[in-house]
N, C-alpha and C. Protein backbone atom coordinates (compact mmCIF):
# COMPACT_ATOMS: atom_id res chain seq x y z
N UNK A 1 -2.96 -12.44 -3.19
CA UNK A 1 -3.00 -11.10 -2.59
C UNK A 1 -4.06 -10.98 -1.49
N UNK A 2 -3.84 -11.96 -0.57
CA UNK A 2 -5.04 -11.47 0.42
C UNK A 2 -4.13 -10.80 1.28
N UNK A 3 -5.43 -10.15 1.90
CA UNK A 3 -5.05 -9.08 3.26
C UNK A 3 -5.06 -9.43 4.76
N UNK A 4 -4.75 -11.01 4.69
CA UNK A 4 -4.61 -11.08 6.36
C UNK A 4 -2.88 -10.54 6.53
N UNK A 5 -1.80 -10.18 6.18
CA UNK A 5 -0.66 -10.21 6.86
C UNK A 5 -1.20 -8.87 7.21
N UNK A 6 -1.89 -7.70 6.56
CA UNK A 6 -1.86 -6.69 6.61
C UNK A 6 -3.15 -6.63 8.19
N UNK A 7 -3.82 -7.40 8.14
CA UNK A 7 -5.50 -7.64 9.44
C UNK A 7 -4.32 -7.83 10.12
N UNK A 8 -3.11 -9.32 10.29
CA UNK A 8 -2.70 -9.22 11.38
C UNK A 8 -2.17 -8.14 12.25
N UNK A 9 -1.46 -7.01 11.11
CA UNK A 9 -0.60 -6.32 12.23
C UNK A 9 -1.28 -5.01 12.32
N UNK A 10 -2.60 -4.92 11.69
CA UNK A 10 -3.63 -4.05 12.28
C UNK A 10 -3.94 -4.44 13.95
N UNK A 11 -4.31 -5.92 13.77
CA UNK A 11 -5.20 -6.55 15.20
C UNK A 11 -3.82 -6.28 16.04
N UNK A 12 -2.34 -6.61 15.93
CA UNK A 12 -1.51 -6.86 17.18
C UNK A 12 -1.49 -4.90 17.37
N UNK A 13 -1.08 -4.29 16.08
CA UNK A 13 -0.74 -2.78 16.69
C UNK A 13 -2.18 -2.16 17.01
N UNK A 14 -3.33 -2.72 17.32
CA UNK A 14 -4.26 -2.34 17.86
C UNK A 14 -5.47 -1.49 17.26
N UNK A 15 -5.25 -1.32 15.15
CA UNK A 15 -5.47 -0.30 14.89
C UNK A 15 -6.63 -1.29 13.99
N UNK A 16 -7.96 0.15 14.26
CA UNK A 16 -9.27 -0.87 13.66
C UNK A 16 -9.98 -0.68 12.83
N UNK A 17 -9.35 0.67 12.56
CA UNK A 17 -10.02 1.35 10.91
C UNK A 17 -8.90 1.27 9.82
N UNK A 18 -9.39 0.70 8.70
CA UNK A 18 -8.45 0.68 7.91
C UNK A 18 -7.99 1.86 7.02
N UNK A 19 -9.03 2.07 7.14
CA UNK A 19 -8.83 4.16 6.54
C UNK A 19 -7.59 4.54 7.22
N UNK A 20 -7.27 3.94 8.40
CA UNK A 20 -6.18 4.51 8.79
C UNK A 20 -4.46 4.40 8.67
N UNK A 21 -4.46 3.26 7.96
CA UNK A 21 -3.76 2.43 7.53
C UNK A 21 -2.63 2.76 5.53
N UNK A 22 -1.58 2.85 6.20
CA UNK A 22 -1.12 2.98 4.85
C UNK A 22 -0.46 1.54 4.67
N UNK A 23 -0.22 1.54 2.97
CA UNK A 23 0.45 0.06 2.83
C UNK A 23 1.48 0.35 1.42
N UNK A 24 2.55 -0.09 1.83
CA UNK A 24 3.48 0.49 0.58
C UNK A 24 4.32 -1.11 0.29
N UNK A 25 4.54 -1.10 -1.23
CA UNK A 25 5.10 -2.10 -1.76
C UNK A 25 5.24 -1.71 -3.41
N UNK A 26 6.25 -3.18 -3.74
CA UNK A 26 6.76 -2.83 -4.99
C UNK A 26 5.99 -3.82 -5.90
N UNK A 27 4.95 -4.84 -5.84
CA UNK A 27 4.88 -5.79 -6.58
C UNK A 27 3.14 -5.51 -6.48
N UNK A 28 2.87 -6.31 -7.44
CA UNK A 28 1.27 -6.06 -8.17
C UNK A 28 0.66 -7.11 -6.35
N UNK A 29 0.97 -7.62 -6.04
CA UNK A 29 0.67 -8.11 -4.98
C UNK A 29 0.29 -7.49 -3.93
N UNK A 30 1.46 -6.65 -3.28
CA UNK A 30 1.65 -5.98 -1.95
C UNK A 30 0.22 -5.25 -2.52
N UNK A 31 0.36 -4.16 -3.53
CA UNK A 31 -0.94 -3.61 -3.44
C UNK A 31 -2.07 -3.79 -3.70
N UNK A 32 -2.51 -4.99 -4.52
CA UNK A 32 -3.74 -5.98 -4.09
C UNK A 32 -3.93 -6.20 -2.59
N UNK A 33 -3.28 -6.69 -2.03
CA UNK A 33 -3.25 -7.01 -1.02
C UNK A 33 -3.86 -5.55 0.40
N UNK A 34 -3.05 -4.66 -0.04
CA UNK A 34 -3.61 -3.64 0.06
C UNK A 34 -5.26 -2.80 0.39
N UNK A 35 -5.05 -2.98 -1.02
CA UNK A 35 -6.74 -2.18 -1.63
C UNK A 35 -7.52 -3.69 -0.63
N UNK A 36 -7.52 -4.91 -0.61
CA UNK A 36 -8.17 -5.87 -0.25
C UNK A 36 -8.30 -5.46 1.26
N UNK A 37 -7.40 -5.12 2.00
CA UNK A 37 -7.64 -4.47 3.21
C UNK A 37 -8.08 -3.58 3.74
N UNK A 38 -8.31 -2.75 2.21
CA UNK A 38 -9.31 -1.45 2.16
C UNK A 38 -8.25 -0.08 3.11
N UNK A 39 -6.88 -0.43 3.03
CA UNK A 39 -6.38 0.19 3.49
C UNK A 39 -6.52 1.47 2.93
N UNK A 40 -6.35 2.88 3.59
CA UNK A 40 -7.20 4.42 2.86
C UNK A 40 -5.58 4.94 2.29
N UNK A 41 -4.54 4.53 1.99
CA UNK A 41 -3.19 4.45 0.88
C UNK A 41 -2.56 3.17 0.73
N UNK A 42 -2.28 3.24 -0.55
CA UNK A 42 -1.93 1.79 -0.87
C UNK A 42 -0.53 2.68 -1.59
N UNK A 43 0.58 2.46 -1.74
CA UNK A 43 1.61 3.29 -2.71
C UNK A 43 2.56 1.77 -3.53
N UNK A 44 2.43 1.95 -4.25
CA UNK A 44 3.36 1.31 -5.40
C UNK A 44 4.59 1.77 -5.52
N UNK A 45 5.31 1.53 -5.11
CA UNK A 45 6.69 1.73 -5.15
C UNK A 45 7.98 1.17 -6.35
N UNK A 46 8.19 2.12 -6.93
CA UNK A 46 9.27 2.12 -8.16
C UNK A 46 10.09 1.73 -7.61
N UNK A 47 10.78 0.93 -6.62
CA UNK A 47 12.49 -0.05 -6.70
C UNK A 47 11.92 -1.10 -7.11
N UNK A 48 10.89 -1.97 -6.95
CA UNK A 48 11.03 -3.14 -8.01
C UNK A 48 11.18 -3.16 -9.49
N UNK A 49 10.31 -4.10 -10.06
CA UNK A 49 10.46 -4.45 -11.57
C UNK A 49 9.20 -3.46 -12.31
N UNK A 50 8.78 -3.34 -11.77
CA UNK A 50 7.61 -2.52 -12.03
C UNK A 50 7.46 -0.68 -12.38
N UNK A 51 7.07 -0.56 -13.49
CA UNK A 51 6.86 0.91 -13.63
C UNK A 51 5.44 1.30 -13.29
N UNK A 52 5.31 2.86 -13.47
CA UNK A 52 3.94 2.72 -13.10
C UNK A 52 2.68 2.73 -13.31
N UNK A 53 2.95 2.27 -15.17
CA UNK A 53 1.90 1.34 -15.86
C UNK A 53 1.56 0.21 -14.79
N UNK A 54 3.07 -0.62 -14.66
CA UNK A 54 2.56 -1.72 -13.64
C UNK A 54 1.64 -2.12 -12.19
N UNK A 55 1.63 -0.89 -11.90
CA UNK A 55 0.53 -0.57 -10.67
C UNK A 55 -1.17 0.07 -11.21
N UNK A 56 -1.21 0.56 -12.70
CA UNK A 56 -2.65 0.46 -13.09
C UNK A 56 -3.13 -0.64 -12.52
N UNK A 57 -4.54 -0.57 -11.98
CA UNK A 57 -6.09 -1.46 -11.77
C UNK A 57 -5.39 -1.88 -10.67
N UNK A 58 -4.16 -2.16 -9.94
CA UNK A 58 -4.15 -3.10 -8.79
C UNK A 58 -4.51 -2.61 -7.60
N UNK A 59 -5.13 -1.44 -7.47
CA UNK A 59 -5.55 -0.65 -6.58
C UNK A 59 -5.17 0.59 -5.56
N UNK A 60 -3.59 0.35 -7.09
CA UNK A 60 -2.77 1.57 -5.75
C UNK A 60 -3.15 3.29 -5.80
N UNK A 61 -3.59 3.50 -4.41
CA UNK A 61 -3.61 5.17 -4.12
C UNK A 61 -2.79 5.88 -4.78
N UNK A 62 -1.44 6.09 -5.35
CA UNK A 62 -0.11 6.64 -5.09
C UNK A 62 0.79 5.45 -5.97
N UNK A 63 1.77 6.10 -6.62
CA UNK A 63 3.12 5.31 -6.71
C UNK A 63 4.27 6.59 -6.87
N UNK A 64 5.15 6.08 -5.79
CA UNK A 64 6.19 6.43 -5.62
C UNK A 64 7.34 6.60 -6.20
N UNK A 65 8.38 6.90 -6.29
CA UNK A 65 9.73 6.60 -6.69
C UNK A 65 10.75 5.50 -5.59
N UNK A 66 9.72 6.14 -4.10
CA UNK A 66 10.45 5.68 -3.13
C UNK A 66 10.07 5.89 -1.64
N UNK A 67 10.19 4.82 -0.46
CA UNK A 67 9.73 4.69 0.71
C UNK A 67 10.03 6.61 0.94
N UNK A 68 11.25 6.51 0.68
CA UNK A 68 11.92 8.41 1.24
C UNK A 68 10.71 9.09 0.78
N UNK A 69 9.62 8.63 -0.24
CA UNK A 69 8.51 9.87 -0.27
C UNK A 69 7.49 9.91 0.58
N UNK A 70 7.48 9.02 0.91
CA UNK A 70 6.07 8.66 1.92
C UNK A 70 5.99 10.05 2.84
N UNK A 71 6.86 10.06 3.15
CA UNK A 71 6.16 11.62 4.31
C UNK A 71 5.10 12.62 3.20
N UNK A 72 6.39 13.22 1.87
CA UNK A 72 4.93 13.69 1.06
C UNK A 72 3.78 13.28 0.88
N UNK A 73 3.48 12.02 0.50
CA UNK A 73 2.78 11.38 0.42
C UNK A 73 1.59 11.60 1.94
N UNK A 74 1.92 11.36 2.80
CA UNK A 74 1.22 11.43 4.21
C UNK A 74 1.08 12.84 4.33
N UNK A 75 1.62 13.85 4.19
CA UNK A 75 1.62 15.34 4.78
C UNK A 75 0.37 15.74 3.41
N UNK A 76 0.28 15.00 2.33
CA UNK A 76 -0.50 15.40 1.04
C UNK A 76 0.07 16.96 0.42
């Protein structure tokens, strides 16, 4: 779960605070990976295998039902 895929497409889309940064995924990974980037939302997302016991401690902000929530999610 490291956070360079997430540094890379900070550095190409130009963006340099990670506070600013959301990161959404379905696996104990994506959101390790996440929190490791110190991204300021991490969301766990219910279409994988995972409930959302399964996203306890891995650092996620949020878990979802689904990408379609993210606007709630962002508007708070």
């Amino acid at each position: 779960p490291y956070p360079y895929m997430i540094q890379k497409a900070m550095e190409r889309t130009g963006v340099t605070d990670p506070a600013q940064v959301l990161v959404a995924g379905d696996t104990v990974v994506d959101a390790q990976a996440g929190a490791r980037a110190e991204a300021g939302m991490v969301c766990g997302v219910l279409t994988g295998k995972l409930d959302e016991k399964g996203f306890e401690g891995t650092g996620a902000t949020h878990v979802i039902r689904s990408v379609a929530d993210l606007p709630d999610v962002i508007l708070g």
